[in-house]
Every structure is written in structure tokens, then in C-alpha cells.
N, C-alpha and C. Protein backbone atom coordinates (compact mmCIF):
# COMPACT_ATOMS: atom_id res chain seq x y z
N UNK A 1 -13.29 -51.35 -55.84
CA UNK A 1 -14.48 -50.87 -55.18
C UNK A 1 -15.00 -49.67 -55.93
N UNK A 2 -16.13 -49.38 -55.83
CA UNK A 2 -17.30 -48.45 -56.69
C UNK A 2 -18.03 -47.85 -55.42
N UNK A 3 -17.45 -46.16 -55.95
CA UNK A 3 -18.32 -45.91 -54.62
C UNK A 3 -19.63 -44.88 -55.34
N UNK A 4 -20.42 -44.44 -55.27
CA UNK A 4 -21.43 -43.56 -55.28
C UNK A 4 -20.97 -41.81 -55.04
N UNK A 5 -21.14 -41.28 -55.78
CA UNK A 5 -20.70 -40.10 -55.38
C UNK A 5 -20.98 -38.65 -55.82
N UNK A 6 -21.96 -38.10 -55.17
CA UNK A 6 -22.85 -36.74 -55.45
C UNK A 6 -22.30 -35.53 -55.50
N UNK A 7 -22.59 -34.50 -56.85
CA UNK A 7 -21.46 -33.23 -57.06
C UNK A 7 -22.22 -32.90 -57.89
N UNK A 8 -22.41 -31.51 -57.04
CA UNK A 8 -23.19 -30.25 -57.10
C UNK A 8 -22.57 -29.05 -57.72
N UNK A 9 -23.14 -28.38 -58.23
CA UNK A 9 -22.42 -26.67 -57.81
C UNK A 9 -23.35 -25.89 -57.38
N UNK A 10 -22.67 -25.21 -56.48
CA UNK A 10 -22.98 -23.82 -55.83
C UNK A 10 -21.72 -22.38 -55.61
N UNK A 11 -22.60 -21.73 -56.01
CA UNK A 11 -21.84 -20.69 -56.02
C UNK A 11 -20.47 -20.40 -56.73
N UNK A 12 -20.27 -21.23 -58.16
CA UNK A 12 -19.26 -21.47 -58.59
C UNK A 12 -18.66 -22.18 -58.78
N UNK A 13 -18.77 -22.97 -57.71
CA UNK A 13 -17.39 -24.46 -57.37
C UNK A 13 -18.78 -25.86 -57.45
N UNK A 14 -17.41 -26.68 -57.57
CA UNK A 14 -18.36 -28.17 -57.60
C UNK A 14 -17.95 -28.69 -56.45
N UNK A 15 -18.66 -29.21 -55.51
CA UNK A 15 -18.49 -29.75 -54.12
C UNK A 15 -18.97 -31.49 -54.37
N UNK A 16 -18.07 -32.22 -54.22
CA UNK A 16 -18.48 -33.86 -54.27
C UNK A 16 -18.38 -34.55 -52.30
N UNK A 17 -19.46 -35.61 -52.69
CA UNK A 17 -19.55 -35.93 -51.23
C UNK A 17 -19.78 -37.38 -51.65
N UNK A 18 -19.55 -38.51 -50.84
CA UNK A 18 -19.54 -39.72 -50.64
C UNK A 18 -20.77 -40.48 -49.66
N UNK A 19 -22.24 -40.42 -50.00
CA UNK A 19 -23.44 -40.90 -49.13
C UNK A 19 -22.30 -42.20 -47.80
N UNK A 20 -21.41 -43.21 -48.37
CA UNK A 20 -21.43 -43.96 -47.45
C UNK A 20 -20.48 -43.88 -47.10
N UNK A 21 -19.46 -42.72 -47.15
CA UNK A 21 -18.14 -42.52 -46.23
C UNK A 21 -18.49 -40.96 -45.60
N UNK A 22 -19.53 -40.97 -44.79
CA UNK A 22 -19.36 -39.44 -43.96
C UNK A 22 -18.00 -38.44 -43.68
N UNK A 23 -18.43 -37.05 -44.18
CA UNK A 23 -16.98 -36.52 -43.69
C UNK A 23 -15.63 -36.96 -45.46
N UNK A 24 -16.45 -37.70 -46.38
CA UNK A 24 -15.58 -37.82 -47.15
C UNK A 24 -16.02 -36.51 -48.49
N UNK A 25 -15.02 -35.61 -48.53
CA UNK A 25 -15.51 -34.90 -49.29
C UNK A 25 -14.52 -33.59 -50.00
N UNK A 26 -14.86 -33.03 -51.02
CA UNK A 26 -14.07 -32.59 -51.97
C UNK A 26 -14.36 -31.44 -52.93
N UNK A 27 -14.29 -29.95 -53.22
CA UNK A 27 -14.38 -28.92 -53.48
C UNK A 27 -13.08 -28.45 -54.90
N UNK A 28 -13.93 -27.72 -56.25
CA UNK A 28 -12.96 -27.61 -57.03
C UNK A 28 -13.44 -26.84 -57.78
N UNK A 29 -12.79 -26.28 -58.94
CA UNK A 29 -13.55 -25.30 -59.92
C UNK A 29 -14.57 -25.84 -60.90
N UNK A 30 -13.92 -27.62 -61.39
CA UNK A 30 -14.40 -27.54 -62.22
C UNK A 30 -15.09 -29.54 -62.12
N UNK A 31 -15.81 -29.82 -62.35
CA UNK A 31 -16.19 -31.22 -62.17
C UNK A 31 -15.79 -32.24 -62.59
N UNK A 32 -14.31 -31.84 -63.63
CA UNK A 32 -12.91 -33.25 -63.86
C UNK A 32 -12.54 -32.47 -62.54
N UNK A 33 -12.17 -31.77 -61.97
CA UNK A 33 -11.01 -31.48 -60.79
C UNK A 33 -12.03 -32.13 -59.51
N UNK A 34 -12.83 -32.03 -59.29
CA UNK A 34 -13.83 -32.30 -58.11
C UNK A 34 -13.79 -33.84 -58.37
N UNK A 35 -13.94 -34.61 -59.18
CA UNK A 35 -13.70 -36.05 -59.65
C UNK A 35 -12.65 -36.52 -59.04
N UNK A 36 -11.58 -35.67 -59.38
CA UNK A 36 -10.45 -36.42 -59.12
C UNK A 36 -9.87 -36.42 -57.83
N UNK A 37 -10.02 -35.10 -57.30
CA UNK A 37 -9.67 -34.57 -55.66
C UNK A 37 -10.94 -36.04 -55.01
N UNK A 38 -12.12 -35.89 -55.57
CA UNK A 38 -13.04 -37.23 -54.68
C UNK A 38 -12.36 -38.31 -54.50
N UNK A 39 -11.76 -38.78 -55.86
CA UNK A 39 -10.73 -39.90 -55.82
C UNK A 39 -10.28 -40.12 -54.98
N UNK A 40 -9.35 -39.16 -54.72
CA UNK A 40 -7.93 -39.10 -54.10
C UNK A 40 -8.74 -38.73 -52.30
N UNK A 41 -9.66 -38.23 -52.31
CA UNK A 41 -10.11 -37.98 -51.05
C UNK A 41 -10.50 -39.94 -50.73
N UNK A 42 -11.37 -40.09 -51.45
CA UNK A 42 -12.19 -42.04 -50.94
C UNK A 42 -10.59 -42.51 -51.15
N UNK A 43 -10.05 -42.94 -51.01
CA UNK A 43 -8.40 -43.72 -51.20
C UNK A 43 -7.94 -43.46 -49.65
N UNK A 44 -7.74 -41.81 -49.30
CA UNK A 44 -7.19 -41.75 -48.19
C UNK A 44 -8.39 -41.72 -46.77
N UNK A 45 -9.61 -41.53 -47.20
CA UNK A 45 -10.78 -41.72 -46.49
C UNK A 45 -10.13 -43.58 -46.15
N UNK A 46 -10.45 -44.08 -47.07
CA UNK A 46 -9.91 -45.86 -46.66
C UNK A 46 -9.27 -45.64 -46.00
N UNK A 47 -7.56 -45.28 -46.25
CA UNK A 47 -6.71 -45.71 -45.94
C UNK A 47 -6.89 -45.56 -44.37
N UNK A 48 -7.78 -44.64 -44.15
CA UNK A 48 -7.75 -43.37 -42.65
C UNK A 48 -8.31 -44.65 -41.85
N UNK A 49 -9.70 -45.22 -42.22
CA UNK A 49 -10.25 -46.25 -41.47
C UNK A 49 -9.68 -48.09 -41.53
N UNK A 50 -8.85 -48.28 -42.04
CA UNK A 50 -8.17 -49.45 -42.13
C UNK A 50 -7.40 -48.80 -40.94
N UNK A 51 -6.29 -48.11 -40.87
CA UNK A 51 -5.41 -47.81 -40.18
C UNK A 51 -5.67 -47.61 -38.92
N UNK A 52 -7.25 -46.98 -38.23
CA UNK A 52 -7.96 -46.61 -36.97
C UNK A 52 -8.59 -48.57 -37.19
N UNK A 53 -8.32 -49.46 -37.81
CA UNK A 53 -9.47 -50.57 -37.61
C UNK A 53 -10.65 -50.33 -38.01
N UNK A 54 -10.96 -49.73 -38.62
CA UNK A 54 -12.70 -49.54 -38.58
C UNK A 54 -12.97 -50.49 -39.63
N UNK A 55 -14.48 -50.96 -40.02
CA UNK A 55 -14.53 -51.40 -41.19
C UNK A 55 -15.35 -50.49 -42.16
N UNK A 56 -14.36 -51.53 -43.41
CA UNK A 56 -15.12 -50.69 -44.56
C UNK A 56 -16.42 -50.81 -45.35
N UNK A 57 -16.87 -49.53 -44.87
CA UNK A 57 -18.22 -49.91 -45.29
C UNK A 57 -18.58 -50.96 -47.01
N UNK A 58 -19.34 -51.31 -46.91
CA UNK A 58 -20.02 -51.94 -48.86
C UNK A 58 -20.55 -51.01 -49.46
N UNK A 59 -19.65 -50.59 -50.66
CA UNK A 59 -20.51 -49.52 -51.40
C UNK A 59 -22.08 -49.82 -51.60
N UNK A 60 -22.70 -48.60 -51.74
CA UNK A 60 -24.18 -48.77 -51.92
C UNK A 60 -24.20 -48.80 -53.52
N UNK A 61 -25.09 -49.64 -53.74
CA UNK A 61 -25.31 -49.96 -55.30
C UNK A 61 -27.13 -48.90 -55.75
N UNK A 62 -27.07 -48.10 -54.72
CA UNK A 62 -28.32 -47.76 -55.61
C UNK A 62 -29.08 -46.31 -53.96
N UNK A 63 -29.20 -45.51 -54.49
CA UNK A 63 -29.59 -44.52 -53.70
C UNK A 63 -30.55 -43.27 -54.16
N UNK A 64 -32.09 -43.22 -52.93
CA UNK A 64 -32.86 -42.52 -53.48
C UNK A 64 -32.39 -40.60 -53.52
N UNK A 65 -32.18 -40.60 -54.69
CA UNK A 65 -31.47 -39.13 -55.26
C UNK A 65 -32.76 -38.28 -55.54
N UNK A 66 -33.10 -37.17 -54.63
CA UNK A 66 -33.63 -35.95 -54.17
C UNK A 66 -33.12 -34.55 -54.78
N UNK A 67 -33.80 -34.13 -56.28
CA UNK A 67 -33.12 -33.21 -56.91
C UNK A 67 -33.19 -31.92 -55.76
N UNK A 68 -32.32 -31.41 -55.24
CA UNK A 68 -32.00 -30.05 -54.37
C UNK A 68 -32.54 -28.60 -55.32
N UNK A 69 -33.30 -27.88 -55.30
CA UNK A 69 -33.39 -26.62 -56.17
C UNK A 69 -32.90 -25.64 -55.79
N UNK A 70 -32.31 -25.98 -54.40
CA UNK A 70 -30.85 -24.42 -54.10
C UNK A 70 -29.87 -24.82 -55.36
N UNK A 71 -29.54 -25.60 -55.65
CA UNK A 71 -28.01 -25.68 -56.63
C UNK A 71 -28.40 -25.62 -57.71
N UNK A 72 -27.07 -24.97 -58.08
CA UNK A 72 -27.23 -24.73 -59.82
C UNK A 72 -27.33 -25.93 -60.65
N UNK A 73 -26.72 -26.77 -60.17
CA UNK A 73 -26.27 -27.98 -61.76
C UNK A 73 -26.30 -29.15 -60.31
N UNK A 74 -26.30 -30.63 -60.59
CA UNK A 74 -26.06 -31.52 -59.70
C UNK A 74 -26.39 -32.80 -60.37
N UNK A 75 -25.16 -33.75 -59.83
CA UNK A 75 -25.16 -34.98 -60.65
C UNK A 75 -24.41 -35.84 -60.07
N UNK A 76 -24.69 -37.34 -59.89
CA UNK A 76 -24.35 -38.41 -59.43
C UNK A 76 -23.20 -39.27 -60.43
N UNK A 77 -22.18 -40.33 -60.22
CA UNK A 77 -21.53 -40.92 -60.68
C UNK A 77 -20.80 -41.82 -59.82
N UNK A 78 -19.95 -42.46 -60.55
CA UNK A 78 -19.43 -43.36 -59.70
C UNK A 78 -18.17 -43.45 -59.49
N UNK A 79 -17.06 -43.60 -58.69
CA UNK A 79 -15.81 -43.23 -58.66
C UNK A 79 -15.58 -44.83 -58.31
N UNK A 80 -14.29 -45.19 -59.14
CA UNK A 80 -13.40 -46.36 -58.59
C UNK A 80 -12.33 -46.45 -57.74
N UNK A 81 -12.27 -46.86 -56.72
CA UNK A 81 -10.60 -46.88 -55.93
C UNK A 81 -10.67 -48.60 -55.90
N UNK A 82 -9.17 -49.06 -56.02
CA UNK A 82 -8.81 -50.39 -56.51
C UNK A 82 -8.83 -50.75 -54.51
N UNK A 83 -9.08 -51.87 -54.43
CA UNK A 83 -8.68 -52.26 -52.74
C UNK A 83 -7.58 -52.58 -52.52
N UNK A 84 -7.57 -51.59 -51.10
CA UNK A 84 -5.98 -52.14 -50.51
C UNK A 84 -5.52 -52.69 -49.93
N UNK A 85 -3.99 -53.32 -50.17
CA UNK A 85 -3.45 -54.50 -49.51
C UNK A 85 -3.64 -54.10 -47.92
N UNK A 86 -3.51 -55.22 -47.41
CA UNK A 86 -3.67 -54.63 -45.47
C UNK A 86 -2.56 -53.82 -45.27
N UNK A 87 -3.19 -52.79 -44.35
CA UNK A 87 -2.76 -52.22 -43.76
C UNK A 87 -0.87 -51.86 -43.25
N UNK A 88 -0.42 -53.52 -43.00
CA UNK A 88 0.80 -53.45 -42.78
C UNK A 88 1.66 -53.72 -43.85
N UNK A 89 0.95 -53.10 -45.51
CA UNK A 89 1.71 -53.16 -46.31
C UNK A 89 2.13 -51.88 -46.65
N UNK A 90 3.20 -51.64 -47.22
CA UNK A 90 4.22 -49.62 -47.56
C UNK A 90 3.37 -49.59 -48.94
N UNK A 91 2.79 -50.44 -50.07
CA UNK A 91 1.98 -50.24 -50.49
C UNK A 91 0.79 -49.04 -50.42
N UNK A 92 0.26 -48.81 -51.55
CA UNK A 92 -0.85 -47.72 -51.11
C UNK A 92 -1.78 -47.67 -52.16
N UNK A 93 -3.03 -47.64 -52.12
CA UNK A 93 -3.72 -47.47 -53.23
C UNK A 93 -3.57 -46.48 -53.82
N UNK A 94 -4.62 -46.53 -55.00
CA UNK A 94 -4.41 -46.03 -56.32
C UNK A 94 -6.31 -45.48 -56.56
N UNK A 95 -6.67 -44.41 -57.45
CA UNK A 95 -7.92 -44.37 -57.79
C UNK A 95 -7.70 -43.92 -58.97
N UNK A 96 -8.78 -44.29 -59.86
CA UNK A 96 -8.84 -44.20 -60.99
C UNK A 96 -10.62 -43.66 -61.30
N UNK A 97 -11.05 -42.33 -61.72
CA UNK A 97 -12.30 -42.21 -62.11
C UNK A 97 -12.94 -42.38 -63.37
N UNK A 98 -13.81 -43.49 -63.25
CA UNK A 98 -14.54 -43.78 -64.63
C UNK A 98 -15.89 -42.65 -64.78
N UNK A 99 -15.66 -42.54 -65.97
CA UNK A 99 -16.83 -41.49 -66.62
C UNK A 99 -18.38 -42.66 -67.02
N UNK A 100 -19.10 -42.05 -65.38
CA UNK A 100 -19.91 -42.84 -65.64
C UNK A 100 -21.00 -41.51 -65.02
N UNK A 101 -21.67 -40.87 -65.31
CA UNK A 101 -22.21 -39.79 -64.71
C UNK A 101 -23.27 -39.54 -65.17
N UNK A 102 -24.41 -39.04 -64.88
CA UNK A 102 -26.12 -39.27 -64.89
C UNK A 102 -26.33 -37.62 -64.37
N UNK A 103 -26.67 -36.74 -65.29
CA UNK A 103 -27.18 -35.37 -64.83
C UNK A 103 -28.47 -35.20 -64.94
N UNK A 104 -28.93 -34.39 -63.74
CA UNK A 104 -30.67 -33.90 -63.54
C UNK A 104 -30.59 -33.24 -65.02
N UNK A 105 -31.79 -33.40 -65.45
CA UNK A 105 -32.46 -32.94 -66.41
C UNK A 105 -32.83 -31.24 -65.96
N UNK A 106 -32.53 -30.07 -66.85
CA UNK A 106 -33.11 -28.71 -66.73
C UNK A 106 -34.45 -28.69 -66.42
């Protein structure tokens, strides 16, 4: 699965957020560390709603992106987490982030 995933900075830090997993989200110094904490945040974001039943949403393949002029720097990409076996497996996913990233122009 390919999720969509928006990371900003403000005030120093890079803050990443997930448009179609609300509440999924991730804070770091530097935008490989904010990548990867996102990762590892969408993996256990899943795991959180398999486990409550919920379903999982379909990544969005395409979203109208609104450059913000409070933030310093801001840029979209795409994060991979592999899908996981159901629920009643000791199994656990895995994420892996591909460098696929699109920055606002100065």
C-alpha cells in the first residue's frame, strides 16, 4: 500500500501527516527522520484499525495540494507499508520509504 503523505517545517522540525488516516502523524528534526517515524507511525496506525475492526481506508492516488505560506519549506511524497496478514496473525508489518518526493518551488 502507498499512502500520500504531507511534511512541512515549522519552527525547526518537520511535522508529516497522512490526508487519509486522521490523527496519523509524526514530528522530527530532520525530513529522513520524519519519513521514517511516518512509516512506522501508518504500519501501527493499520495495525490500530484492523485490530478495533475498522476498515482500511484506499489510499488516495491524487490530492488537491494548497501551498500554506505560514511554513518554511513543505512537500508531499509517498510512503510504502507492505499489507498485513489478518489480524490473528503474531506476524506484523513492515514499512519501507521510497524516495519519491515533489517540493514547492521558492
Amino acid at each position: 500500500m502507498r499512502f500520500l503523505v504531507r511534511i512541512y517545517r515549522y519552527e525547526g522540525d518537520y511535522s508529516a501527516m497522512v490526508p487519509d488516516l486522521p490523527g496519523c502523524v509524526a514530528v522530527a528534526e530532520t525530513v529522513e527522520q520524519v519519513r521514517k517515524l511516518i512509516a512506522e507511525a501508518i504500519t501501527g496506525h493499520l495495525d490500530l484499525m484492523r485490530q478495533s475492526g475498522e476498515k482500511i481506508p484506499s489510499p488516495t492516488r491524487q490530492i488537491d495540494f494548497v501551498i500554506d505560506e505560514t511554513v518554511e519549506e513543505e512537500l508531499c511524497t509517498w510512503v510504502e507499508v507492505e499489507e498485513a496478514e489478518p489480524v490473528s496473525s503474531a506476524r506484523t508489518t513492515s514499512a519501507a520509504v521510497k524516495p519519491r518526493t515533489k517540493r514547492k518551488q521558492p
